[in-house]
C-alpha atoms as a PDB file:
ATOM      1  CA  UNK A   1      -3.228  22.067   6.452  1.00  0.00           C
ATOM      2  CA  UNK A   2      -2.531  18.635   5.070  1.00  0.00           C
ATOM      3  CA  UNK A   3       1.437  17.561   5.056  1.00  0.00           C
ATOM      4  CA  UNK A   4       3.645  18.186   1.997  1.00  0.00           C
ATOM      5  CA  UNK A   5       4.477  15.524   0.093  1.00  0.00           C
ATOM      6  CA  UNK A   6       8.193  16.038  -1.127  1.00  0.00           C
ATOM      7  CA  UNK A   7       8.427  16.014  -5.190  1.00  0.00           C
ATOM      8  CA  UNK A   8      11.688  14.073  -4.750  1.00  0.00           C
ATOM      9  CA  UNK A   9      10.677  11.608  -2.000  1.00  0.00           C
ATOM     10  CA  UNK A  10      13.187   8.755  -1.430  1.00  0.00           C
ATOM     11  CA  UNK A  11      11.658   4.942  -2.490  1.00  0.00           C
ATOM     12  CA  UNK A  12      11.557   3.416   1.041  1.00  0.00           C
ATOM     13  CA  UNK A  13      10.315  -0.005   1.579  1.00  0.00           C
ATOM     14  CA  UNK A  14       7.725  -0.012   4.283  1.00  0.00           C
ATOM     15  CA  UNK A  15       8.334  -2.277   7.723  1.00  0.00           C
ATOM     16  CA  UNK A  16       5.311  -4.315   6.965  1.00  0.00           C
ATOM     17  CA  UNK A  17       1.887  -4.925   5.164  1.00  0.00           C
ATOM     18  CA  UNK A  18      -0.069  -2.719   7.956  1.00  0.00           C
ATOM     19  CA  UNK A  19       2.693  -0.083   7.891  1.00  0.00           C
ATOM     20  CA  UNK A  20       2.100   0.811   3.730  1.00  0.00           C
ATOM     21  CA  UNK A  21      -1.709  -0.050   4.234  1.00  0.00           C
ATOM     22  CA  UNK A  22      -1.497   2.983   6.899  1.00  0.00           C
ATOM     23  CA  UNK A  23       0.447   5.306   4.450  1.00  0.00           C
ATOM     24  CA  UNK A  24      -1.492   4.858   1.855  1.00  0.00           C
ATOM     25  CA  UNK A  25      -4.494   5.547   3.975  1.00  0.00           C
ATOM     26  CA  UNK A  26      -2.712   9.039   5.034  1.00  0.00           C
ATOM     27  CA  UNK A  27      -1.548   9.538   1.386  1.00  0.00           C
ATOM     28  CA  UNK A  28      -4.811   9.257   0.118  1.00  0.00           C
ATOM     29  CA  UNK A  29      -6.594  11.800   2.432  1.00  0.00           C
ATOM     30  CA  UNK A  30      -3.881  14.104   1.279  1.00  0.00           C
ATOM     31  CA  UNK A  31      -4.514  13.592  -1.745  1.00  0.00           C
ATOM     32  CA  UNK A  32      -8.196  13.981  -1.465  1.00  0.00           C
ATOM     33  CA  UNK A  33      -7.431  17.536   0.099  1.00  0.00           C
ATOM     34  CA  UNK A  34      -7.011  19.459  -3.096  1.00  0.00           C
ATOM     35  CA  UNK A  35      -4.520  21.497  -2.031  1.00  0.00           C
ATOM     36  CA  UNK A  36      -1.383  20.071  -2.704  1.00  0.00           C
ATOM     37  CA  UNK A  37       0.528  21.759  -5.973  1.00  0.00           C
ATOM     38  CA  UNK A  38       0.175  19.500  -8.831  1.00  0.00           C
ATOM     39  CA  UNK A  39       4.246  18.298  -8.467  1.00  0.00           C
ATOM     40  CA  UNK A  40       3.200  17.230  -5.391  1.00  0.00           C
ATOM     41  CA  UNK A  41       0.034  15.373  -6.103  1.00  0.00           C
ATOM     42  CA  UNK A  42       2.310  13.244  -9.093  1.00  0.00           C
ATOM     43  CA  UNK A  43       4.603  12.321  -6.111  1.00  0.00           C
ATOM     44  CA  UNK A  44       1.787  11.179  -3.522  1.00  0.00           C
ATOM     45  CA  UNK A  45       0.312   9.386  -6.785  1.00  0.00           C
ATOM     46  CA  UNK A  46       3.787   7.660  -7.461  1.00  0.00           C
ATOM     47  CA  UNK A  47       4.304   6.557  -4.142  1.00  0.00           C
ATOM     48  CA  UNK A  48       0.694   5.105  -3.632  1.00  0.00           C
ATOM     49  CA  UNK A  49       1.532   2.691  -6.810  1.00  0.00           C
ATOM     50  CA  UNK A  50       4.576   1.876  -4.848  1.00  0.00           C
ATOM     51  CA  UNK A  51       2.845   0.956  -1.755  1.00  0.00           C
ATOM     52  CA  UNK A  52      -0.155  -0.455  -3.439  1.00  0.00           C
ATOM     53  CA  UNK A  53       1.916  -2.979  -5.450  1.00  0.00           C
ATOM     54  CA  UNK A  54       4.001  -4.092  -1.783  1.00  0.00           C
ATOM     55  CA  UNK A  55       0.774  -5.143  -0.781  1.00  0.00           C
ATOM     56  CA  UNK A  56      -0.428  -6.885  -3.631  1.00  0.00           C
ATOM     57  CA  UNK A  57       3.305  -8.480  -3.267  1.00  0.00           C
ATOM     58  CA  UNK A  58       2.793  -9.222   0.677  1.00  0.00           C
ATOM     59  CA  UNK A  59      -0.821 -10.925   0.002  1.00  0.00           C
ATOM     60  CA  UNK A  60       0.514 -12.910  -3.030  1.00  0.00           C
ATOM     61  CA  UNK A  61       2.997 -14.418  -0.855  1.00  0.00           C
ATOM     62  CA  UNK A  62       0.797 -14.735   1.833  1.00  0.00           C
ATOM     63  CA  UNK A  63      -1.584 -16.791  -0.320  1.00  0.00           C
ATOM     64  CA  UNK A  64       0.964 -19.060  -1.234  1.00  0.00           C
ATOM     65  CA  UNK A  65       1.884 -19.990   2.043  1.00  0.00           C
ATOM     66  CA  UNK A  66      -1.172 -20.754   2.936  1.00  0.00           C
ATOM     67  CA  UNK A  67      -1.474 -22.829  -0.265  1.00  0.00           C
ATOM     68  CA  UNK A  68       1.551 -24.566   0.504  1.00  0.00           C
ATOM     69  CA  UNK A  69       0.255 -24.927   4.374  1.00  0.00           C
ATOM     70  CA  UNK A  70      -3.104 -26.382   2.705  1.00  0.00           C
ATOM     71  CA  UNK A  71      -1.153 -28.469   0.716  1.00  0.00           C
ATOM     72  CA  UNK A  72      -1.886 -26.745  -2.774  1.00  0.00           C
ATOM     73  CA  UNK A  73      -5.630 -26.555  -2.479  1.00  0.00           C
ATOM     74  CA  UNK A  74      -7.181 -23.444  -0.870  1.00  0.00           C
ATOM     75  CA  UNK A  75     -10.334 -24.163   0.858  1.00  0.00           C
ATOM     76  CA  UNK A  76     -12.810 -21.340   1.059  1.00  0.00           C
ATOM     77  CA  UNK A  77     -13.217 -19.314   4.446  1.00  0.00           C
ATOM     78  CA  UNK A  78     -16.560 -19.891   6.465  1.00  0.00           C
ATOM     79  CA  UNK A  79     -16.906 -18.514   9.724  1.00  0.00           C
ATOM     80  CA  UNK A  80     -18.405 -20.969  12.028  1.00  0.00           C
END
Protein backbone atom coordinates (compact mmCIF):
# COMPACT_ATOMS: atom_id res chain seq x y z
CA UNK A 1 0.00 0.00 0.00
CA UNK A 2 1.75 3.16 -1.06
CA UNK A 3 2.43 5.85 1.98
CA UNK A 4 -0.06 8.63 2.75
CA UNK A 5 0.75 11.78 1.83
CA UNK A 6 -0.54 14.23 4.63
CA UNK A 7 -3.11 16.99 3.11
CA UNK A 8 -1.45 19.49 5.46
CA UNK A 9 2.24 18.55 5.00
CA UNK A 10 4.72 21.08 6.49
CA UNK A 11 7.04 23.08 3.55
CA UNK A 12 10.46 21.59 4.49
CA UNK A 13 13.48 22.49 2.59
CA UNK A 14 15.29 19.39 1.53
CA UNK A 15 19.21 18.74 2.80
CA UNK A 16 20.40 18.78 -0.73
CA UNK A 17 19.84 18.48 -4.59
CA UNK A 18 19.98 14.43 -4.39
CA UNK A 19 17.81 14.46 -1.25
CA UNK A 20 14.50 16.34 -3.23
CA UNK A 21 15.61 14.50 -6.53
CA UNK A 22 14.95 11.20 -4.28
CA UNK A 23 11.54 12.52 -2.94
CA UNK A 24 10.30 13.43 -5.82
CA UNK A 25 11.22 10.10 -7.27
CA UNK A 26 9.14 8.41 -4.22
CA UNK A 27 6.39 11.10 -4.61
CA UNK A 28 5.92 10.37 -8.02
CA UNK A 29 5.48 6.53 -7.76
CA UNK A 30 2.88 7.42 -5.22
CA UNK A 31 1.38 9.32 -7.20
CA UNK A 32 1.38 7.00 -10.10
CA UNK A 33 -0.40 4.41 -7.68
CA UNK A 34 -3.92 5.63 -8.07
CA UNK A 35 -4.90 5.12 -4.87
CA UNK A 36 -4.34 7.99 -2.93
CA UNK A 37 -7.78 10.17 -2.16
CA UNK A 38 -7.84 13.08 -4.37
CA UNK A 39 -6.82 15.65 -1.13
CA UNK A 40 -4.00 13.71 -1.05
CA UNK A 41 -2.92 13.54 -4.62
CA UNK A 42 -3.25 17.84 -4.61
CA UNK A 43 -0.72 17.63 -1.69
CA UNK A 44 1.90 15.11 -3.34
CA UNK A 45 1.26 17.44 -6.54
CA UNK A 46 2.05 20.66 -4.40
CA UNK A 47 4.99 19.40 -2.90
CA UNK A 48 6.55 17.98 -6.21
CA UNK A 49 6.37 21.81 -7.59
CA UNK A 50 8.14 22.59 -4.43
CA UNK A 51 10.88 20.20 -4.88
CA UNK A 52 11.00 20.49 -8.58
CA UNK A 53 11.60 24.28 -8.46
CA UNK A 54 14.72 23.62 -5.48
CA UNK A 55 16.27 21.86 -8.12
CA UNK A 56 15.85 24.04 -10.90
CA UNK A 57 17.18 26.65 -8.06
CA UNK A 58 20.28 24.24 -7.06
CA UNK A 59 21.28 23.73 -10.95
CA UNK A 60 20.84 27.49 -11.71
CA UNK A 61 23.31 28.22 -9.15
CA UNK A 62 25.33 25.51 -9.98
CA UNK A 63 25.63 26.79 -13.56
CA UNK A 64 26.72 29.97 -12.49
CA UNK A 65 29.48 28.85 -10.61
CA UNK A 66 30.74 27.10 -13.07
CA UNK A 67 30.32 30.16 -15.32
CA UNK A 68 32.05 32.21 -12.96
CA UNK A 69 34.83 29.23 -12.54
CA UNK A 70 35.01 29.36 -16.56
CA UNK A 71 35.29 32.82 -16.39
CA UNK A 72 31.76 33.74 -17.95
CA UNK A 73 31.93 31.48 -20.96
CA UNK A 74 30.60 27.90 -20.63
CA UNK A 75 32.36 25.53 -22.80
CA UNK A 76 30.39 22.54 -23.95
CA UNK A 77 31.00 19.01 -22.23
CA UNK A 78 32.84 16.27 -24.40
CA UNK A 79 33.85 13.22 -22.88
CA UNK A 80 37.26 12.31 -23.95
Amino acid sequence: MPKAIPATAPIKTPASYEAALEELDQLVGVIESGQLPLEQLLAGYQRGAQLLAFCRDRLAAVENQIKVLDEGTLKPWTQE
